[in-house]
Protein backbone atom coordinates (compact mmCIF):
# COMPACT_ATOMS: atom_id res chain seq x y z
CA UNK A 1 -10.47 -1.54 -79.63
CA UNK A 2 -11.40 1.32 -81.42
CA UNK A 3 -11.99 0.72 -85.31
CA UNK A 4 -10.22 2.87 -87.43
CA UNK A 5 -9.90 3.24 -90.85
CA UNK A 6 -6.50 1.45 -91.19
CA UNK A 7 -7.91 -1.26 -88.91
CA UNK A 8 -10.99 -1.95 -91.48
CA UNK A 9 -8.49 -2.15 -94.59
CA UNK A 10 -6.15 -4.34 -92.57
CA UNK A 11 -9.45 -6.24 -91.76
CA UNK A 12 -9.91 -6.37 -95.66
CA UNK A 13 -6.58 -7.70 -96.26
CA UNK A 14 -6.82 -10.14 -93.18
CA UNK A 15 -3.43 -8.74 -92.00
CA UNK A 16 -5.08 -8.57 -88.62
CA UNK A 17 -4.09 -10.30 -85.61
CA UNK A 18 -6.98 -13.49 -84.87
CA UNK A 19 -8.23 -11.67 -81.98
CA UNK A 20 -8.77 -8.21 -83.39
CA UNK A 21 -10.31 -9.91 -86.80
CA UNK A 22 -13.20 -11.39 -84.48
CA UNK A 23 -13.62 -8.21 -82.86
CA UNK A 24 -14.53 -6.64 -86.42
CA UNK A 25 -16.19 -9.64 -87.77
CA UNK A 26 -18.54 -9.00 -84.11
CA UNK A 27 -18.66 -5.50 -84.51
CA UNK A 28 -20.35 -5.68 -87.99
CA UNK A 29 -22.84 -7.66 -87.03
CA UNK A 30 -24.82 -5.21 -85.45
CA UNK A 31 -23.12 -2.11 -86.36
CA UNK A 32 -24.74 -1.43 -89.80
CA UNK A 33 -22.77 1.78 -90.25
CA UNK A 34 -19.56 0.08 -89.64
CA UNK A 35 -20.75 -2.29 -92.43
CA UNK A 36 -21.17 0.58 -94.86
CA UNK A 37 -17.60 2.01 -93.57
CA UNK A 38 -16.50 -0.90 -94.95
CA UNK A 39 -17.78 -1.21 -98.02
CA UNK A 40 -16.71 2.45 -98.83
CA UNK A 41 -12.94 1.34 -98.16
CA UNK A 42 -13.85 -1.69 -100.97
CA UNK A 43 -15.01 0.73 -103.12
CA UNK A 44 -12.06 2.78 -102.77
CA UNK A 45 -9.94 -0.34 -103.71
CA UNK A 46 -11.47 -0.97 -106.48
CA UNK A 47 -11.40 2.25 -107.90
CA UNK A 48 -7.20 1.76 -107.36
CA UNK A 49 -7.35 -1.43 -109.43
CA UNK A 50 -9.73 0.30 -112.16
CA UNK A 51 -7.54 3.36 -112.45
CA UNK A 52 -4.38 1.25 -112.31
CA UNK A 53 -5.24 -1.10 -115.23
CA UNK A 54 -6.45 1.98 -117.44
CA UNK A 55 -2.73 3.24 -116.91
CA UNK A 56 -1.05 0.23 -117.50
CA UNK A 57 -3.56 -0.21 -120.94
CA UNK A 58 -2.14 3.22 -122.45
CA UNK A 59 0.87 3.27 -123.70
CA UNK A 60 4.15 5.37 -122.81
CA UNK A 61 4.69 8.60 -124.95
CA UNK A 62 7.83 8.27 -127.25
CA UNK A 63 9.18 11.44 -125.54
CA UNK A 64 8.81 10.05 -122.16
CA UNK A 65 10.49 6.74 -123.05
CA UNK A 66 13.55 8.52 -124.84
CA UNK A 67 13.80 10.72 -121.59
CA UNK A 68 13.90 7.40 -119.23
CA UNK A 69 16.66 6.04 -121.30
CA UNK A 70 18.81 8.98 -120.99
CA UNK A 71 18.76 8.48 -117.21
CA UNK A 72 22.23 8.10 -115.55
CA UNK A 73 23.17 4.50 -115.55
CA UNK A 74 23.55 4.82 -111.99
CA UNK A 75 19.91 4.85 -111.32
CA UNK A 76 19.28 1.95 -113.52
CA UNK A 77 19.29 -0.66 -110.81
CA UNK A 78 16.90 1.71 -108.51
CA UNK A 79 14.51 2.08 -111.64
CA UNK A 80 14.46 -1.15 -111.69
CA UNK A 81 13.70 -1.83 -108.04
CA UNK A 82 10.89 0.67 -108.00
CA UNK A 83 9.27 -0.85 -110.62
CA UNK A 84 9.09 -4.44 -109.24
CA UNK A 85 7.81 -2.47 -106.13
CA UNK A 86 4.83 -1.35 -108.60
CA UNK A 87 4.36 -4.72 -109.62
CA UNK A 88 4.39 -6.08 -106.22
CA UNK A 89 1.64 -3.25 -105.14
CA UNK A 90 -0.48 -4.14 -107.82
CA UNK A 91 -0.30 -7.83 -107.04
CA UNK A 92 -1.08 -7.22 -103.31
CA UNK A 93 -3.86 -4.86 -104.51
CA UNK A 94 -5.36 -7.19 -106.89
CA UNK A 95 -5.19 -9.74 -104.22
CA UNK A 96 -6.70 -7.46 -101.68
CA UNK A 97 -9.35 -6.35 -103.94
CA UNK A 98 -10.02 -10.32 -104.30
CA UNK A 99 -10.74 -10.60 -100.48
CA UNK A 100 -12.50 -7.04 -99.79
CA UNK A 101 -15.41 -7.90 -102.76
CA UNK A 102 -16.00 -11.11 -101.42
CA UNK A 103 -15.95 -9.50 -97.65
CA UNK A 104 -18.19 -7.03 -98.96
CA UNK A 105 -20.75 -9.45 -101.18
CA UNK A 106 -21.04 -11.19 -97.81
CA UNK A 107 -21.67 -8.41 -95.52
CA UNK A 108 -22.72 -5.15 -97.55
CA UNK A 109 -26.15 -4.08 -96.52
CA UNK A 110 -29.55 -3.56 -99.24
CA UNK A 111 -27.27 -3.58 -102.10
CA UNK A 112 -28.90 -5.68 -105.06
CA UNK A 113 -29.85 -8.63 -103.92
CA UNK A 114 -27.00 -10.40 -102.19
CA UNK A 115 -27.99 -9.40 -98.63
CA UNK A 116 -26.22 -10.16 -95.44
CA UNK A 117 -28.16 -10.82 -92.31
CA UNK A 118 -26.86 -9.83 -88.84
CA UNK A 119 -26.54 -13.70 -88.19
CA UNK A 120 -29.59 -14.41 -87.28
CA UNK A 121 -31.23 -17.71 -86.46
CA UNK A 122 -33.25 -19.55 -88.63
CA UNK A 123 -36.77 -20.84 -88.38
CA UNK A 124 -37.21 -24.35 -86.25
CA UNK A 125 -38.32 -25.55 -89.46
CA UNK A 126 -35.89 -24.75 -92.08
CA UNK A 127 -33.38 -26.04 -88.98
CA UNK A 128 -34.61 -29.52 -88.76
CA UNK A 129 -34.27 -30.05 -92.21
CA UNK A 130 -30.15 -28.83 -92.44
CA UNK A 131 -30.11 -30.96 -89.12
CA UNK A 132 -31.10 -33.97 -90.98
CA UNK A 133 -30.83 -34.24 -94.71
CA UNK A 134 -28.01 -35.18 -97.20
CA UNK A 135 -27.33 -32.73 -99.74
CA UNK A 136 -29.77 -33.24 -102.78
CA UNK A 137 -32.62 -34.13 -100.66
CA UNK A 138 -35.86 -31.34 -100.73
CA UNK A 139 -38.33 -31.33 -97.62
CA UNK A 140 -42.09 -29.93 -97.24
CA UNK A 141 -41.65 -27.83 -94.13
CA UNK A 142 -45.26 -25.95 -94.93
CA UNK A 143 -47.83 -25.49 -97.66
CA UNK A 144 -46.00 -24.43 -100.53
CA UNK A 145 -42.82 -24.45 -99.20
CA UNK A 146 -39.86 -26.42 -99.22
CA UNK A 147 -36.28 -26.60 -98.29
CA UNK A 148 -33.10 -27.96 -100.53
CA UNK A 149 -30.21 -28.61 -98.97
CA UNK A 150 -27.42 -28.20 -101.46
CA UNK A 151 -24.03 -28.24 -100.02
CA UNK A 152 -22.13 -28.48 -96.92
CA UNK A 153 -18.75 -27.65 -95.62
CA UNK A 154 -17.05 -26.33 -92.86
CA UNK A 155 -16.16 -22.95 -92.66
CA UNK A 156 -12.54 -21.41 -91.40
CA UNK A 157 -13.65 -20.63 -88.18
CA UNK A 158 -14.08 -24.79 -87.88
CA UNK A 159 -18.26 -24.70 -87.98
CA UNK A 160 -20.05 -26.73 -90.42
CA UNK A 161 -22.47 -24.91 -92.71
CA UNK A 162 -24.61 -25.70 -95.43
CA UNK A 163 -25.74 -23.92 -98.68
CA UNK A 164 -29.59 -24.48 -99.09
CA UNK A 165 -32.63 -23.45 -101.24
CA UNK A 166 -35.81 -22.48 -100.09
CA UNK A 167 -38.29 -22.57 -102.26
CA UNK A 168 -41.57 -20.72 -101.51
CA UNK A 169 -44.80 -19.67 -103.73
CA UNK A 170 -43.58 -15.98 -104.58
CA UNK A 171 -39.99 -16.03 -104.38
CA UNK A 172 -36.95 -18.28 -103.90
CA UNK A 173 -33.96 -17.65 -102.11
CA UNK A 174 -30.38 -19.51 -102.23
CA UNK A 175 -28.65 -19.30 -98.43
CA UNK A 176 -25.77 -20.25 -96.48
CA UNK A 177 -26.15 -21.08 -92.49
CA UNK A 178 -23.97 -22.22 -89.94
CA UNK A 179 -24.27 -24.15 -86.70
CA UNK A 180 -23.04 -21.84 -84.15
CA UNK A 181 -23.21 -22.52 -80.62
CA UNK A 182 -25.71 -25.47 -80.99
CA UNK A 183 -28.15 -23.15 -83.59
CA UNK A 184 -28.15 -22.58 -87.01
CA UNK A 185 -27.10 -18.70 -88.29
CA UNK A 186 -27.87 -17.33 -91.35
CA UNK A 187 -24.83 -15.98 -93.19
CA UNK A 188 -25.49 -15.49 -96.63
CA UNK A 189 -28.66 -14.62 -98.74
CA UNK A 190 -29.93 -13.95 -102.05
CA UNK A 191 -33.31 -13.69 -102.76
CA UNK A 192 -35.25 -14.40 -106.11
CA UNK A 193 -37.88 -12.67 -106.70
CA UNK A 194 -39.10 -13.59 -109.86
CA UNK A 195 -39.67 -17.72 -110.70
CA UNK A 196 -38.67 -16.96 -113.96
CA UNK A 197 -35.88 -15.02 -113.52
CA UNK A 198 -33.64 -14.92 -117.00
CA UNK A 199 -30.83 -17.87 -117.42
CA UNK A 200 -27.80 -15.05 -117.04
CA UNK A 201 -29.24 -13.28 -113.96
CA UNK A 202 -29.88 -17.14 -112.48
CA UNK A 203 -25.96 -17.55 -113.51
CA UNK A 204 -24.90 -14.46 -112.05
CA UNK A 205 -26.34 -14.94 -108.53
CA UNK A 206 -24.87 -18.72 -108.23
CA UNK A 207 -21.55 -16.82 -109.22
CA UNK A 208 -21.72 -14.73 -106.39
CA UNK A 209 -22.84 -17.17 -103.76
CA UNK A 210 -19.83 -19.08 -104.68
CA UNK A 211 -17.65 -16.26 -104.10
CA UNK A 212 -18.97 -15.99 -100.86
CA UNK A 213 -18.47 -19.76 -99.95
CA UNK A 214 -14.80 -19.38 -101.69
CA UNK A 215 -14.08 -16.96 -98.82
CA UNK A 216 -15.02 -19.28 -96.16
CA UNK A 217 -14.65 -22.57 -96.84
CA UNK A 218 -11.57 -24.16 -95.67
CA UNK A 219 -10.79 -27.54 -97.43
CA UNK A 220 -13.40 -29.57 -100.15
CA UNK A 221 -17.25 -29.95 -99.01
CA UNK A 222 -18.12 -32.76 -97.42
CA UNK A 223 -19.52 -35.69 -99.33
CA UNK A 224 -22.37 -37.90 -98.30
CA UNK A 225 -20.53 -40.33 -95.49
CA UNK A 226 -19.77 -36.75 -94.21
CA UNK A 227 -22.39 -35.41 -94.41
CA UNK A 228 -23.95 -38.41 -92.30
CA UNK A 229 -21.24 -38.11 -89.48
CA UNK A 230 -22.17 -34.65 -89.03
CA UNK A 231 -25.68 -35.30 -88.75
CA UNK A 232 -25.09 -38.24 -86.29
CA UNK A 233 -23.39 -35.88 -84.51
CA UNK A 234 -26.05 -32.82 -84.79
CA UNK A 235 -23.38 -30.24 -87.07
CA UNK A 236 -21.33 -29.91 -83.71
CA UNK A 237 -17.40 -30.08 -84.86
CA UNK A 238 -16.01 -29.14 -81.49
């Protein structure tokens, strides 16, 4: 299939069929300029949405509202039905926009310090500890270093992943893996650099990793007897 334009916005507005959304969602994975195709088309929404709320902010010019009322009466009901058209293009772009920033935050190469990986696998280490410890629990996995899980839930495509800090001398980072194929594949990333990072920027980050998770999450995360099930049964949920 070749990936066009259209196809990448349709991709952003999941009006793709199931197959061709997988072929996209594979393609980006190692296709970094594809990735930054895409996040030009999110861009490009967003500057829609910007441009269209700064129109709907200022207001009409007297003239231009006593020259809409002298239109025939006859054209009344059309008006009428091109403006709930508007209305209904905003509200699929504001929904779009929704769904392409949180594609984006999760996939968007080097840009601040949400980072998407090409779903790689994780160390052996970090691994045993989302293979075998409830959320809230914090394992030693070297000198130094240690590993929080945090959350787990299963994602749309019906893996189980888990949100987890890890927790190293220099920096921290906050990620999200899943157990694909019997391994665990990073999804989602954001790396601290500084320990002592300011309360807001701390804020901001946990913000966006939620967005992320938002996006592909499908129903509440598990709880602890959940959580337990899945480790009895090594994260495999088919």
């Amino acid at each position: 299939m070749k990936i066009t334009d259209e196809k990448l916005s349709a991709f952003l507005d999941a009006e793709l069929a199931p197959n061709d959304m997988d072929i996209i969602r594979k393609a980006l994975e190692v296709d970094d300029a594809l990735v930054m195709r895409l996040a030009e088309l999110s861009q490009v929404d967003q500057w829609v949405v910007e441009n269209a709320e700064q129109i709907d902010a200022t207001p009409m010019p007297e003239k231009l509202v006593e020259l809409a009322q002298q239109i025939d009466k006859g054209q009344k009901q059309n008006n009428i039905v091109q403006l709930s058209n508007w209305k209904l293009v905003k509200t699929n772009i504001n929904t779009s926009m929704s769904i392409a920033a949180s594609v984006v935050l999760a996939i968007i190469v080097g840009v601040s310090t949400i980072n998407y990986q090409a779903a790689p696998t994780i160390s052996n280490q970090i691994a045993k500890v989302l293979d075998s410890s409830i959320s809230g629990q914090t394992s030693l996995i070297a000198e130094n270093t240690s590993v929080k899980a945090q959350l787990s839930f299963a994602n749309k495509e019906g893996d189980l992943c888990r949100q987890y800090l890890l927790l190293e001398e220099e920096a921290n980072s906050t990620n999200i893996a899943c157990k694909e194929n019997k391994r665990w594949r990073l999804r989602a990333s954001i790396q601290e650099n500084e320990i002592n990072t300011q309360r807001y920027q701390a804020a901001s980050k946990e913000q966006s990793l939620e967005t992320v998770i938002d996006v592909m999450i499908a129903g509440a995360p598990l709880n602890t007897e959940q959580e337990q099930s899945a480790i009895s049964k090594q994260w495999q949920s088919r």
